[in-house]
N, C-alpha and C. Protein backbone atom coordinates (compact mmCIF):
# COMPACT_ATOMS: atom_id res chain seq x y z
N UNK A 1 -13.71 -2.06 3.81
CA UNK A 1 -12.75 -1.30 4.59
C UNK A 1 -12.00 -0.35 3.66
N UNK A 2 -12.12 0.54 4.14
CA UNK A 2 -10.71 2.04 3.08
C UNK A 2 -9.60 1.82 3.84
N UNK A 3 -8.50 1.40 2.60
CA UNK A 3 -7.01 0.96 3.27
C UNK A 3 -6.59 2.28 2.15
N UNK A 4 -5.16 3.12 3.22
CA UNK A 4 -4.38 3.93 2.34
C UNK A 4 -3.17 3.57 3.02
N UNK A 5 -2.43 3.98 2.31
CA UNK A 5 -0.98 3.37 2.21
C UNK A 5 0.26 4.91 2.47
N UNK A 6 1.01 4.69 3.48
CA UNK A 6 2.17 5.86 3.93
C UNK A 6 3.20 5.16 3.79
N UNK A 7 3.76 5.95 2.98
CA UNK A 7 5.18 5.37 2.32
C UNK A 7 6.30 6.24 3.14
N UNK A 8 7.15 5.84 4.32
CA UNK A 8 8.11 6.59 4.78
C UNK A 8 9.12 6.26 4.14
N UNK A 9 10.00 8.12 4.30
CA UNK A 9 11.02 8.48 3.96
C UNK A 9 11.57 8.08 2.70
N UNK A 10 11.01 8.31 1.72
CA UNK A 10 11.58 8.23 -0.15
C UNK A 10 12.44 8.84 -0.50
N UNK A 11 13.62 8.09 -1.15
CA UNK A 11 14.98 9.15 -1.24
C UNK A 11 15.25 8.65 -2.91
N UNK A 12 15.33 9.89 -3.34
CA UNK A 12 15.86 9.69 -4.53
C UNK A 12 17.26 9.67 -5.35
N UNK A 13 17.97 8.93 -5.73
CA UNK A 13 17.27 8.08 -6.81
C UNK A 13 17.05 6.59 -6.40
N UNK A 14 17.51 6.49 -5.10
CA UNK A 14 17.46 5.19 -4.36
C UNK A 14 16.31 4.07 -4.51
N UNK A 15 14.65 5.18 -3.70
CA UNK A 15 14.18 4.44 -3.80
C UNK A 15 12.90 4.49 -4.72
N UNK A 16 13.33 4.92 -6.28
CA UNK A 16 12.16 5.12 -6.94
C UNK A 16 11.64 3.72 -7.15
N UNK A 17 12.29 2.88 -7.56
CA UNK A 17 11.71 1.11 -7.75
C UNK A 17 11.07 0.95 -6.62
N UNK A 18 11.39 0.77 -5.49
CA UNK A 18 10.64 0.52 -4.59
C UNK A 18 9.13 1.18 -4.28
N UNK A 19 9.51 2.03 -4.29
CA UNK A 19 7.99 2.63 -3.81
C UNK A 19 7.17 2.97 -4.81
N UNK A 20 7.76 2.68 -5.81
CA UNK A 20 6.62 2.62 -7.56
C UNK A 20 6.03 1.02 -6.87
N UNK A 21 7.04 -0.12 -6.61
CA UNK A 21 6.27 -0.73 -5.84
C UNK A 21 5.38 -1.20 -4.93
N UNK A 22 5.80 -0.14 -4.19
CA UNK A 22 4.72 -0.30 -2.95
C UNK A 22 3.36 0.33 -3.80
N UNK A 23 3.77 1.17 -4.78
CA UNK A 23 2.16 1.96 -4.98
C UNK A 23 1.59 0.78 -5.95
N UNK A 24 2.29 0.28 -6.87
CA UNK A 24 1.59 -0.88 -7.85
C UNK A 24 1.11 -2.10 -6.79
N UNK A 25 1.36 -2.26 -5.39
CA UNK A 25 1.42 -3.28 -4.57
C UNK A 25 0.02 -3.18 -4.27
N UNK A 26 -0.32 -1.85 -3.61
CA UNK A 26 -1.28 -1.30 -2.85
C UNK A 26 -2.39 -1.00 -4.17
N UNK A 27 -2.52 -0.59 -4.87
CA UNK A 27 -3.18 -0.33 -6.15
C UNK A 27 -3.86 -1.94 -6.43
N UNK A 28 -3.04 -2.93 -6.54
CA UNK A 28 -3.25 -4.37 -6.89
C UNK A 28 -4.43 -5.12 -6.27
N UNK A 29 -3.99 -4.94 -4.90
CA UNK A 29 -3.98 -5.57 -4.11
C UNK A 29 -5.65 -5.08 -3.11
N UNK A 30 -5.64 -3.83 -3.63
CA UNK A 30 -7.10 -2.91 -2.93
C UNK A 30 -6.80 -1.87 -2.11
N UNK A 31 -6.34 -1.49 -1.95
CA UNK A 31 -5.74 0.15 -1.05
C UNK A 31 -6.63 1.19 -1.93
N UNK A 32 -7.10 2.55 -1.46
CA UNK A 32 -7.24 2.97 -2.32
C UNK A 32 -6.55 4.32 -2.78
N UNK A 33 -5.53 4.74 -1.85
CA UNK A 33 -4.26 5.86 -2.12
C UNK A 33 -3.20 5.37 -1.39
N UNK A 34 -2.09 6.02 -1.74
CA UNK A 34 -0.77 5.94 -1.09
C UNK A 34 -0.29 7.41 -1.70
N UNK A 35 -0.01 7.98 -0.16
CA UNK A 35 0.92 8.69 0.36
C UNK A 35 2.24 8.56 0.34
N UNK A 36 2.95 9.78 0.38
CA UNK A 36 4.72 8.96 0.90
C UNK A 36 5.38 10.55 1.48
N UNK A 37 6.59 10.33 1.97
CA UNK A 37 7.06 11.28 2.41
C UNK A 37 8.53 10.99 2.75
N UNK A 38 9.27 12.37 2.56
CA UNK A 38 10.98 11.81 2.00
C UNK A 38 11.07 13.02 1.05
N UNK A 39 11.78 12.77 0.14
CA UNK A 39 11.99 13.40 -0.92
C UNK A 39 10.58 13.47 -1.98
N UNK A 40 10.18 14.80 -2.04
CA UNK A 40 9.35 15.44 -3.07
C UNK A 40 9.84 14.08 -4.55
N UNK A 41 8.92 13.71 -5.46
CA UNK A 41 8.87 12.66 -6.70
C UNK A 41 7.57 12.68 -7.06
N UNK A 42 8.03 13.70 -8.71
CA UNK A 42 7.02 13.90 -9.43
C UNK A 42 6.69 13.28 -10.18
N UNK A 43 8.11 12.18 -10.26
CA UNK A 43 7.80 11.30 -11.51
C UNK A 43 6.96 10.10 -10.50
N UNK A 44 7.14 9.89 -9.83
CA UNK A 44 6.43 8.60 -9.14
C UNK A 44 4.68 9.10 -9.04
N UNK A 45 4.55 10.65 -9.15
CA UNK A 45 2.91 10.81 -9.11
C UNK A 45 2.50 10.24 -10.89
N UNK A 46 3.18 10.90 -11.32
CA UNK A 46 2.88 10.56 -13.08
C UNK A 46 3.19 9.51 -13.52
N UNK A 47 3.84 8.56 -13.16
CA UNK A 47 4.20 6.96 -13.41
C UNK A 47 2.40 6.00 -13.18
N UNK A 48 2.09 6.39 -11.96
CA UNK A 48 0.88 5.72 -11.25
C UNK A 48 -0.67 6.67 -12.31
N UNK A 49 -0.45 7.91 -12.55
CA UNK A 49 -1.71 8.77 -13.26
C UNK A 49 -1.12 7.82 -14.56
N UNK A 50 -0.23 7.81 -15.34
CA UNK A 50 0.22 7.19 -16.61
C UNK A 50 -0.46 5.72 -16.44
N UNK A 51 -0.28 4.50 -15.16
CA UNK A 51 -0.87 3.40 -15.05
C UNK A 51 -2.35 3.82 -14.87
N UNK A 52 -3.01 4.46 -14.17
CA UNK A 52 -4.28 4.57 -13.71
C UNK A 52 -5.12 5.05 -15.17
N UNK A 53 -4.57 5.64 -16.27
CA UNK A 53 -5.27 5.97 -17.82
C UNK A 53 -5.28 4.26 -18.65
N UNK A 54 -4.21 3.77 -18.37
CA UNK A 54 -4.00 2.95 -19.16
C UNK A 54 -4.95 1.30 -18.65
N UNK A 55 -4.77 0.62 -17.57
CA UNK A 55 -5.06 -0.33 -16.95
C UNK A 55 -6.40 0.07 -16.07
N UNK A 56 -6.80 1.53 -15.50
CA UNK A 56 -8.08 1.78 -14.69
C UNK A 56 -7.85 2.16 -12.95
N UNK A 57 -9.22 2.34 -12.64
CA UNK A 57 -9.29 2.46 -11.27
C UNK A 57 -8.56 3.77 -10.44
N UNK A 58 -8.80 4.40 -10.06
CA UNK A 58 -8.90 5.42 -8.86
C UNK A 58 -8.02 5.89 -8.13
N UNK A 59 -6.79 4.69 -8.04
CA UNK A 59 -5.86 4.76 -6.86
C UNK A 59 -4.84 6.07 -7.06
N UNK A 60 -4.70 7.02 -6.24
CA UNK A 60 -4.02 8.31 -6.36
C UNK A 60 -2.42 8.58 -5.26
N UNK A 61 -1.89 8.87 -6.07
CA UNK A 61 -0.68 9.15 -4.96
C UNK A 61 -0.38 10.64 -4.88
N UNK A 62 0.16 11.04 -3.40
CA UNK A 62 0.16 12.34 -2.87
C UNK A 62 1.28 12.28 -2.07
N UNK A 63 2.54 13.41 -2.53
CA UNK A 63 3.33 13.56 -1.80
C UNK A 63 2.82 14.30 -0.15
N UNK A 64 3.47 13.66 1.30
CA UNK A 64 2.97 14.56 2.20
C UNK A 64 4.57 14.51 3.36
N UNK A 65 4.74 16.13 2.84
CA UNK A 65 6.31 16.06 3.23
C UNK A 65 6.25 15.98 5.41
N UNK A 66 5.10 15.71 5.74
CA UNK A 66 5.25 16.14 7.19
C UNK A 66 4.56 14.85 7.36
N UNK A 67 5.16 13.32 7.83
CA UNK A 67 4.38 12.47 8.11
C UNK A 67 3.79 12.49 9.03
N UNK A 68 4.71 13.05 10.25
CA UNK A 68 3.95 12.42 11.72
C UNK A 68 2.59 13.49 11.68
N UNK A 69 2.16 14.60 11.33
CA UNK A 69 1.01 16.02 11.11
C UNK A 69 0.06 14.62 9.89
N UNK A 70 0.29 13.84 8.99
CA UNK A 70 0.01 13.44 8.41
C UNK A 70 -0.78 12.01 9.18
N UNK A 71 -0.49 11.59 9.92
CA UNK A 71 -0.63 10.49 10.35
C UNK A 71 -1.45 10.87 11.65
N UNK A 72 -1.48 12.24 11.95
CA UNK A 72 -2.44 12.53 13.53
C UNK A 72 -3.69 13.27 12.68
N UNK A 73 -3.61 13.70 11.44
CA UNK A 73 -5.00 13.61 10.80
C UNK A 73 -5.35 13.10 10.40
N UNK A 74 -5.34 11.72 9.81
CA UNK A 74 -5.98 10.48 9.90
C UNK A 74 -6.27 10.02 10.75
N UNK A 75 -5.88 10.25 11.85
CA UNK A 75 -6.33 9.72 13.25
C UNK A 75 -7.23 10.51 13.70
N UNK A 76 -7.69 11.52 12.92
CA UNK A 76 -8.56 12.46 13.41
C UNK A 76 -9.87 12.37 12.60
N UNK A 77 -9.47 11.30 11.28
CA UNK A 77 -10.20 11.57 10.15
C UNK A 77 -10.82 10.11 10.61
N UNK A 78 -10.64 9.19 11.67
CA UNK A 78 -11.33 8.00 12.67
C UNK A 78 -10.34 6.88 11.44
N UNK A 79 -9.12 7.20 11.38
CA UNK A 79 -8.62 6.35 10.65
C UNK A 79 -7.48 5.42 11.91
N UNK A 80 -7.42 3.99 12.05
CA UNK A 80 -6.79 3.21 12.71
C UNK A 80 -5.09 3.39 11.82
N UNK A 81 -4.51 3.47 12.89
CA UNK A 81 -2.62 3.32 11.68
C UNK A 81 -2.29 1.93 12.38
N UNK A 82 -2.07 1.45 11.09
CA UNK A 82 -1.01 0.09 11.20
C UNK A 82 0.42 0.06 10.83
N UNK A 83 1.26 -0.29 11.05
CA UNK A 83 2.69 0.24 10.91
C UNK A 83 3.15 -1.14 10.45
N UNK A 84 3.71 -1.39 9.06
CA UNK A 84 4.47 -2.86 9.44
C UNK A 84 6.09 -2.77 9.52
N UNK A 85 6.19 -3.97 10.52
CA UNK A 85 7.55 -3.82 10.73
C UNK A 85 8.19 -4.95 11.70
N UNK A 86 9.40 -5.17 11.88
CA UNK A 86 9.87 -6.65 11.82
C UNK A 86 9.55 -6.71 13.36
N UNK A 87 8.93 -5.66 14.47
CA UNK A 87 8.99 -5.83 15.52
C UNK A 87 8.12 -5.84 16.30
N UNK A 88 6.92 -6.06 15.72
CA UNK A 88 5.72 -5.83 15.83
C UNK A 88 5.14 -7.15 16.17
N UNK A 89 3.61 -7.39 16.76
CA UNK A 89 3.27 -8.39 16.77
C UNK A 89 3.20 -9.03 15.72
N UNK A 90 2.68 -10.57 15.39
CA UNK A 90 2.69 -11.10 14.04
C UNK A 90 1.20 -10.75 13.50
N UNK A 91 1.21 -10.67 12.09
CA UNK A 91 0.17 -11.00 11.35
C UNK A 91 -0.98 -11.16 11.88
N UNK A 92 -0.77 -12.79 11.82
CA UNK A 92 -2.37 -13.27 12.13
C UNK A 92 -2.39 -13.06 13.49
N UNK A 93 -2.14 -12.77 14.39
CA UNK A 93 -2.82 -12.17 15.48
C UNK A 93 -3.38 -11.10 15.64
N UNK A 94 -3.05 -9.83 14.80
CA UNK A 94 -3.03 -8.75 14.44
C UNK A 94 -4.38 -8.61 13.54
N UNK A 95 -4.69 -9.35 12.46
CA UNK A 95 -5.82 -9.68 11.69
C UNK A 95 -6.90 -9.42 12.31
N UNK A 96 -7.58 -10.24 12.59
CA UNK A 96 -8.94 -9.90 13.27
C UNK A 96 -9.32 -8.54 14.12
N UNK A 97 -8.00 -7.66 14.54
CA UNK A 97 -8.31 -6.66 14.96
C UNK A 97 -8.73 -5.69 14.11
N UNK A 98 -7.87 -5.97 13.32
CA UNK A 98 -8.01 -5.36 12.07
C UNK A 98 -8.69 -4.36 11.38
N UNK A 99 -9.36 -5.79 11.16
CA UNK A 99 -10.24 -6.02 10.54
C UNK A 99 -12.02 -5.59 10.73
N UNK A 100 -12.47 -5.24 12.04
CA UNK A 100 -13.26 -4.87 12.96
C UNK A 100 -12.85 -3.20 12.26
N UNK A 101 -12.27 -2.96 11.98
CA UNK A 101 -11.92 -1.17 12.32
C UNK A 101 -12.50 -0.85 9.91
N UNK A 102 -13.09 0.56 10.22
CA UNK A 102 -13.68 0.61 8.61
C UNK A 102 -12.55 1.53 8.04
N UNK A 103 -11.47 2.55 8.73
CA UNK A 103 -10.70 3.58 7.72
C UNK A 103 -9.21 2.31 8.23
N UNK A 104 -8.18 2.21 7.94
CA UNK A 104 -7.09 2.07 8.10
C UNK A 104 -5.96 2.52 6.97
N UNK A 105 -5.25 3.28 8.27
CA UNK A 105 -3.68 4.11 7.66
C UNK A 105 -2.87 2.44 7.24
N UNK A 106 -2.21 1.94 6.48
CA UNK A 106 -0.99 0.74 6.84
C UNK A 106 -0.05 1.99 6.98
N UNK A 107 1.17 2.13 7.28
CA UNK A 107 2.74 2.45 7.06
C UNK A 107 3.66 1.26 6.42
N UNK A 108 4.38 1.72 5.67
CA UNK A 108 5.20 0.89 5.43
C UNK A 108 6.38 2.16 5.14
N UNK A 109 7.21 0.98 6.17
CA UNK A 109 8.66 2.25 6.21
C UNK A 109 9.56 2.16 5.37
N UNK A 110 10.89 2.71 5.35
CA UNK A 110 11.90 2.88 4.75
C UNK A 110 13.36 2.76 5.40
N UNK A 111 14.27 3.14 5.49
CA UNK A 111 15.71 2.33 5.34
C UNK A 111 15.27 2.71 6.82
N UNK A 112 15.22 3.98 7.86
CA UNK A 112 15.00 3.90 9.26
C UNK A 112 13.73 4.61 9.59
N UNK A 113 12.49 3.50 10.40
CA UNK A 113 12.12 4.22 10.80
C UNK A 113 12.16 5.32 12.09
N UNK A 114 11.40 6.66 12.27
CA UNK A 114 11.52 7.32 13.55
C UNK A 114 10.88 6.64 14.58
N UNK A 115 11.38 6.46 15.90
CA UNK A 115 10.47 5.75 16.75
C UNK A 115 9.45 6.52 17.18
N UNK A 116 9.12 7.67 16.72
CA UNK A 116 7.50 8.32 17.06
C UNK A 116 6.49 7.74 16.32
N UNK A 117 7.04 6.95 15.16
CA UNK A 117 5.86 6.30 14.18
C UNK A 117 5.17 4.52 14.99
N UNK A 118 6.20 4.14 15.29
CA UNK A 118 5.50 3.22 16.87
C UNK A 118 4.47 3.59 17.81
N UNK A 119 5.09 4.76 18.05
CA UNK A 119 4.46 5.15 18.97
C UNK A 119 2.63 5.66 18.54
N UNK A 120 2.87 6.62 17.35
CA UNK A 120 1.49 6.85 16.99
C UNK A 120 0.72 6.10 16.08
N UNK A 121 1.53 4.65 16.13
CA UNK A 121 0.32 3.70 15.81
C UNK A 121 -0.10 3.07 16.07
N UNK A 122 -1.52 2.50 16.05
CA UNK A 122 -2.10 1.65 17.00
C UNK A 122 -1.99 0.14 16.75
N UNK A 123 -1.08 -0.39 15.47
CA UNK A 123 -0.81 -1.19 15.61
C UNK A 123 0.63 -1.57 14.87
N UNK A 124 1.40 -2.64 15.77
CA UNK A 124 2.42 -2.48 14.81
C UNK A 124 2.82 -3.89 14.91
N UNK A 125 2.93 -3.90 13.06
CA UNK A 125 2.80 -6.12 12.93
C UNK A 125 4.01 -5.94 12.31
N UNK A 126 4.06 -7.47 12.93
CA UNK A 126 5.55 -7.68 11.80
C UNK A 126 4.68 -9.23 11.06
N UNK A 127 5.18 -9.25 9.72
CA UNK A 127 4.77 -10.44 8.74
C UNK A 127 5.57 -11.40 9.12
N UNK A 128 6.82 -11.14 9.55
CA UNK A 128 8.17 -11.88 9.94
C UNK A 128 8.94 -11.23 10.92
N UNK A 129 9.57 -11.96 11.63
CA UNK A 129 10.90 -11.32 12.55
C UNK A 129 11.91 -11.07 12.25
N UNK A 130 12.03 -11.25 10.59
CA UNK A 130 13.53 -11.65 9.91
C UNK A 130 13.57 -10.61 8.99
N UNK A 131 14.76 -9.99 8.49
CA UNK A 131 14.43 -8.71 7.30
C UNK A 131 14.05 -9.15 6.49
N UNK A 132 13.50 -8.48 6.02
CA UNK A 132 12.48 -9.08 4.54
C UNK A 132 11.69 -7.21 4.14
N UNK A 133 11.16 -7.41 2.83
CA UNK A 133 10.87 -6.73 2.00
C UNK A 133 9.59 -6.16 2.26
N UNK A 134 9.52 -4.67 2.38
CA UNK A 134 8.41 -4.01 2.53
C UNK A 134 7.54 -4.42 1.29
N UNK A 135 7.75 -4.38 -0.01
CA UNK A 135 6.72 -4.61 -0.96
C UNK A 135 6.10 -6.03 -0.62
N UNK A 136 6.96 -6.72 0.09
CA UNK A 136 6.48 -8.10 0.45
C UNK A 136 5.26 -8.19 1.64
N UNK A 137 5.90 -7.39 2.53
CA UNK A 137 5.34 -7.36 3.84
C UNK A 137 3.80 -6.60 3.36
N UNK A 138 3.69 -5.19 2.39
CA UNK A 138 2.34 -4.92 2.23
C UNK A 138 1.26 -5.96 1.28
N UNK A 139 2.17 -6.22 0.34
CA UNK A 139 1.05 -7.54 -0.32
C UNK A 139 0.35 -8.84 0.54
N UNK A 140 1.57 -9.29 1.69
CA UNK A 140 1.16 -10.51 1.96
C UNK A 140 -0.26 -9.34 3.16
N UNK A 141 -0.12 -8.47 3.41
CA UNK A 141 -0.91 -8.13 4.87
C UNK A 141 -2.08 -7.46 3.94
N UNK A 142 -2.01 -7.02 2.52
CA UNK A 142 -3.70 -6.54 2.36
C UNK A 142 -3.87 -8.08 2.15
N UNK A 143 -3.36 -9.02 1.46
CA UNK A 143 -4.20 -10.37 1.14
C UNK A 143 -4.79 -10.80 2.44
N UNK A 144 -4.16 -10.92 3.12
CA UNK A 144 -4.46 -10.99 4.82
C UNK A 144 -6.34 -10.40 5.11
N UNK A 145 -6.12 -9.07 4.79
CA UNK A 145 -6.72 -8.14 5.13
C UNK A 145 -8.36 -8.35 4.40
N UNK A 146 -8.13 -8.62 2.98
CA UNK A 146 -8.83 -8.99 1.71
C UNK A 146 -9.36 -10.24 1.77
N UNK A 147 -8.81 -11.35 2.42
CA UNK A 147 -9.25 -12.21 2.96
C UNK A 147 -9.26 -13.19 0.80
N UNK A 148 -8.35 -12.93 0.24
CA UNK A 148 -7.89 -13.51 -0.99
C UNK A 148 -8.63 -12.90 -2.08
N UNK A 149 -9.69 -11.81 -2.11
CA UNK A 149 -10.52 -11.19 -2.86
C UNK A 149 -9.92 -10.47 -3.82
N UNK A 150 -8.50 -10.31 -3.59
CA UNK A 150 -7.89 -9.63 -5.02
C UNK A 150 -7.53 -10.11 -5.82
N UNK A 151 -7.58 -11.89 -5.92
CA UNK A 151 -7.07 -12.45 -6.21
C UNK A 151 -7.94 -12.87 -7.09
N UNK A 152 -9.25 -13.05 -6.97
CA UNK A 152 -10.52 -13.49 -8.06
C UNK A 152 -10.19 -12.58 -9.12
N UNK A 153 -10.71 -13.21 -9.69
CA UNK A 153 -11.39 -12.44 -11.33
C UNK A 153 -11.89 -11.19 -11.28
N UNK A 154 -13.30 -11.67 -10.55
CA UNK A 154 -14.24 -10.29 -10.47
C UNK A 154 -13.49 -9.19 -9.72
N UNK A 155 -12.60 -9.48 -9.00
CA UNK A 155 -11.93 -8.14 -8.56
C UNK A 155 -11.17 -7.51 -9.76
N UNK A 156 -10.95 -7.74 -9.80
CA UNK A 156 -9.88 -7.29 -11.73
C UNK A 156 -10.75 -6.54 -12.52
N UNK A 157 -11.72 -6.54 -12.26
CA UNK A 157 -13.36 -5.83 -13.44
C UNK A 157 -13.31 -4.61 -12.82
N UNK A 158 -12.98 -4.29 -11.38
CA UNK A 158 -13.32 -3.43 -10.84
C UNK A 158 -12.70 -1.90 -11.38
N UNK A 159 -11.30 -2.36 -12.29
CA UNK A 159 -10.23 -1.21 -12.39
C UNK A 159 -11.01 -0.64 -13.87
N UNK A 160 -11.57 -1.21 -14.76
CA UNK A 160 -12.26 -0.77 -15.72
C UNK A 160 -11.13 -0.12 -16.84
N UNK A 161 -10.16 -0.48 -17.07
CA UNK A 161 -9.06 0.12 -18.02
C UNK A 161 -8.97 0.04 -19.00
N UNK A 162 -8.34 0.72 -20.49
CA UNK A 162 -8.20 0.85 -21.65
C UNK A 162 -7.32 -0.72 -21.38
N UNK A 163 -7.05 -1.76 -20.97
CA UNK A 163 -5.70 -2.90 -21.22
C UNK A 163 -6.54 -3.67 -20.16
N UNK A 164 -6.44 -4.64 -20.55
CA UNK A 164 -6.87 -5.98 -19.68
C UNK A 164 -6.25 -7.12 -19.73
N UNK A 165 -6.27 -8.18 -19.05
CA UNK A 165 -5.32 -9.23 -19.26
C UNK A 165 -6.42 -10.40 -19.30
N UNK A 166 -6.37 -11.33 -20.32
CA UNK A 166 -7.10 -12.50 -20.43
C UNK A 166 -6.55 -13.58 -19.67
N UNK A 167 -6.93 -14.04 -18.63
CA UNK A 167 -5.78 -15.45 -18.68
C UNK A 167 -6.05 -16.00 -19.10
N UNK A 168 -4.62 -16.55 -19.21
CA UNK A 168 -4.28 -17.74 -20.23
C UNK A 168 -3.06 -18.70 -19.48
N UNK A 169 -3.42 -19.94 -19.82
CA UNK A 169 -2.34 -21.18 -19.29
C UNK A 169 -1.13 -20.86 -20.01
N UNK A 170 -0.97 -20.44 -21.15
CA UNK A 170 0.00 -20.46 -21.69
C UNK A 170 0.30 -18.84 -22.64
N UNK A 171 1.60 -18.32 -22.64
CA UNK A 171 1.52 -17.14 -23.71
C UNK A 171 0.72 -16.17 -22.53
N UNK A 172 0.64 -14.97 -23.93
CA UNK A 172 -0.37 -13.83 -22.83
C UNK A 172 -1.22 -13.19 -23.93
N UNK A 173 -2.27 -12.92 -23.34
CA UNK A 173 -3.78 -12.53 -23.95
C UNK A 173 -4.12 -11.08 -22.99
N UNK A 174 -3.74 -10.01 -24.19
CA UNK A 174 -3.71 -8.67 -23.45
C UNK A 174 -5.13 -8.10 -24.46
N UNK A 175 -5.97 -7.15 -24.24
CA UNK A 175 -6.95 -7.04 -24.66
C UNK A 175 -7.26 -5.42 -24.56
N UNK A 176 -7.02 -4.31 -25.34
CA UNK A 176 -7.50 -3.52 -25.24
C UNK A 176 -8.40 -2.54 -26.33
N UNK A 177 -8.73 -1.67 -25.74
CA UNK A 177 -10.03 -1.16 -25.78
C UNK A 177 -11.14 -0.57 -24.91
């Protein structure tokens, strides 16, 4: 499945931690871009190109200052939008639909979302009913999604990076080259 990631409404200097999160979340986890839209952040494109030289793998971020124009060409591009959010159906009910579909938009919003972004998506989960944390809400829903595959080993080979991490029970075993 191609998962990309829409980061609403980024305000700076508020929410640069966060949505460096959401992109290290989605990057991690198997997404293979994230979008955002809000405030223009150049440093958040060069933070992720700076990780993507160093550690590997593909994942690209693109400011796109017009979400909802953004989100009806992916829908044009046969991409499904998932929206998460506390009001949405749950999770695992939501899963298996999913999952059936090969492009999917996620959203993950910001301090408010617009209620046109409900509206133009075709699905909208909540992980919980209770506030809780977008970086939370996208990790637990690609694992969902991934079905625990990011979590192996062999997924980790895939990023091919100058830095690697050995595990280890104890201490840390970083490896580059």
């Amino acid at each position: 499945m191609e998962i990309e990631i829409l980061r609403l409404g980024h305000r700076l200097p508020r929410d640069e931690r966060i949505s460096t999160h959401v992109a290290l979340v989605a990057r991690a986890f198997g997404a293979n871009s994230m979008a955002y839209s809000g405030q223009h952040d150049e440093g958040l494109s060069r933070s992720l190109e700076r990780l993507g030289t160093s550690w590997g793998g593909q994942f690209k971020v693109e400011y796109m200052p017009k979400y909802k124009s953004y989100i009806k060409e992916k829908k044009e591009q046969g991409f499904s939008i998932a929206h998460l959010s506390m009001y949405g159906i749950p999770l695992p009910e939501a899963v298996p639909k999913i999952k059936k579909k090969q492009k999917l938009l996620l959203i993950v919003g910001g301090e408010h979302v617009p209620p046109d972004v409900y509206h133009l998506s075709d699905f909208n989960i909540s992980v919980t009913n209770q506030p809780h944390s977008e970086v939370a809400a996208l990790a637990i829903t690609l694992d969902r999604l991934m079905d625990g595959k990011e979590l192996e080993r062999s997924f980790d080979k895939r990023f091919k990076g100058k830095i690697r991490i050995e595990p280890s029970e104890k201490g840390k075993e970083i490896i580059e080259g």
